[in-house]
Protein backbone atom coordinates (compact mmCIF):
# COMPACT_ATOMS: atom_id res chain seq x y z
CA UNK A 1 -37.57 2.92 24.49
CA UNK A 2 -39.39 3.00 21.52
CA UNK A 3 -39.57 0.60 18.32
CA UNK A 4 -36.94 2.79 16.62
CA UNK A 5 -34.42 2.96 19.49
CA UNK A 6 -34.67 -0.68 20.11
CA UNK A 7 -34.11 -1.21 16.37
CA UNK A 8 -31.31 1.27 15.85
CA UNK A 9 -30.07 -0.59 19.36
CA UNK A 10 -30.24 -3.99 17.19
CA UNK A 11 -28.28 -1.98 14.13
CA UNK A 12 -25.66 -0.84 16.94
CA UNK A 13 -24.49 -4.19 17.01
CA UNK A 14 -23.67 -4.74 13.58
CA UNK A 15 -19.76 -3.56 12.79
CA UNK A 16 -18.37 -2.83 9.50
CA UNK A 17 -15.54 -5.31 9.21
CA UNK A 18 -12.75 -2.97 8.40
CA UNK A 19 -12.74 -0.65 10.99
CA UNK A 20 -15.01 -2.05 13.73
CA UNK A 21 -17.02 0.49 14.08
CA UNK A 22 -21.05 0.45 13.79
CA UNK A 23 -23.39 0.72 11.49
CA UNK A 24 -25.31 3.43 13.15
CA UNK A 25 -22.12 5.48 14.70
CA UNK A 26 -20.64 4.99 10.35
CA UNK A 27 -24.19 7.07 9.51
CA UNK A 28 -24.83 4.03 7.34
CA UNK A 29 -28.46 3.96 8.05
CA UNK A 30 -30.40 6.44 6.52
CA UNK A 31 -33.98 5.43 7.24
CA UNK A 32 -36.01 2.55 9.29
CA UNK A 33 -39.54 1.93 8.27
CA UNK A 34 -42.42 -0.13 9.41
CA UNK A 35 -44.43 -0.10 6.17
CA UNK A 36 -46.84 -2.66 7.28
CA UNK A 37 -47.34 -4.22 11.12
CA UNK A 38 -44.43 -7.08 11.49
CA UNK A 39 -42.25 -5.43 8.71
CA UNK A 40 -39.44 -3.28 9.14
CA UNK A 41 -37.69 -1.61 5.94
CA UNK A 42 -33.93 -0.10 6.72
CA UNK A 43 -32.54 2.01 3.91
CA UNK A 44 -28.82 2.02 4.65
CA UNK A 45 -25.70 2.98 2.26
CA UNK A 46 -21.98 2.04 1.83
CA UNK A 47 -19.38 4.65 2.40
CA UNK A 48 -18.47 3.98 -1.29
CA UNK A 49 -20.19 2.07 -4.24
CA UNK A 50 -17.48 -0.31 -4.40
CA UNK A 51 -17.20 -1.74 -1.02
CA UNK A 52 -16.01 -4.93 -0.66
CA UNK A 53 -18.25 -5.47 2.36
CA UNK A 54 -21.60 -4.82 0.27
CA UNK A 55 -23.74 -8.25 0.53
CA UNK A 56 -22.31 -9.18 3.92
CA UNK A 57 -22.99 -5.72 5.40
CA UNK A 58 -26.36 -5.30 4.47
CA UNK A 59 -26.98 -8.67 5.04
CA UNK A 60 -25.68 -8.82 8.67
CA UNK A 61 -28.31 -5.63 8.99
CA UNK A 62 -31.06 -7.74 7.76
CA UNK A 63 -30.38 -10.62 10.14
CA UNK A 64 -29.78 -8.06 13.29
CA UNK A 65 -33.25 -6.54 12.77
CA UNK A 66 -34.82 -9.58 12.08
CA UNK A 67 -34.19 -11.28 15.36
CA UNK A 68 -36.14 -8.53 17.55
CA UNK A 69 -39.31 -9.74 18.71
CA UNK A 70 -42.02 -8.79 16.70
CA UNK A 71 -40.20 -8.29 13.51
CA UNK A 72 -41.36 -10.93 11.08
CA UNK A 73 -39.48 -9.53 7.91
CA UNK A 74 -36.63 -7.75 7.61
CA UNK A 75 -36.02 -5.65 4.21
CA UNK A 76 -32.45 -3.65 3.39
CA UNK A 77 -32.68 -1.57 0.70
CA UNK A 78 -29.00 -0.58 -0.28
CA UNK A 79 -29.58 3.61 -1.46
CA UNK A 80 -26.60 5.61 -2.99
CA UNK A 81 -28.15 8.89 -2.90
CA UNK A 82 -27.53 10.83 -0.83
CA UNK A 83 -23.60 9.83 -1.39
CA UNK A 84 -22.12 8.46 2.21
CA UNK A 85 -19.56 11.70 3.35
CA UNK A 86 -17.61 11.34 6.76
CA UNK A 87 -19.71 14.15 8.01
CA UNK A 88 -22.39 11.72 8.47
CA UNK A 89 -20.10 9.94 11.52
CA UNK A 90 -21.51 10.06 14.66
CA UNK A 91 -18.73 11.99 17.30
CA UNK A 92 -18.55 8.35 19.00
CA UNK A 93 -16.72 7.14 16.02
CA UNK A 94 -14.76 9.89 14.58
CA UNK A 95 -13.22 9.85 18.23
CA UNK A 96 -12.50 6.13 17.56
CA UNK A 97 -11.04 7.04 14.20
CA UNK A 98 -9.15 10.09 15.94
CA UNK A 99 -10.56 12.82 13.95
């Protein structure tokens, strides 16, 4: 497994409160970056720019990735662009959401 599956692994786990589905199956995360050794960035988004769930989602991303060995710092950087669409679901969770 390498350092991006175990982090997207780590990302799997958090669940937007709502719906209960994850992070990665929403197509929430749009990048993970290790800019420097010890450092990882995630670039995520929120399916819309009001979400309720803003601070406590991306923070609940920061804490997952920061508790896998090796990561010293954990950065989210909320993005907008490109706009979150449903086509960015993975088919794990638009069978969840029956679609």
């Amino acid at each position: 497994m390498t350092d991006q599956d175990i982090l997207r692994e780590a990302l799997k786990m958090v669940l937007d409160p709502e719906i209960g589905i994850n992070v990665v199956d929403l197509g929430l995360i749009y990048g993970i970056e290790e800019p420097e050794e010890g450092v990882v960035l995630i670039r995520m988004t929120m399916t819309t720019p009001g979400c309720p769930a803003h601070t406590s989602l991306s923070e609940a991303v920061r804490r997952a990735v920061a508790r896998v060995p090796g990561v010293e710092k954990a950065v989210v950087e909320v993005v907008w662009d490109p706009p979150w669409t449903p086509e960015r679901l993975s088919e794990a969770a638009r069978a969840r959401l029956g679609w």
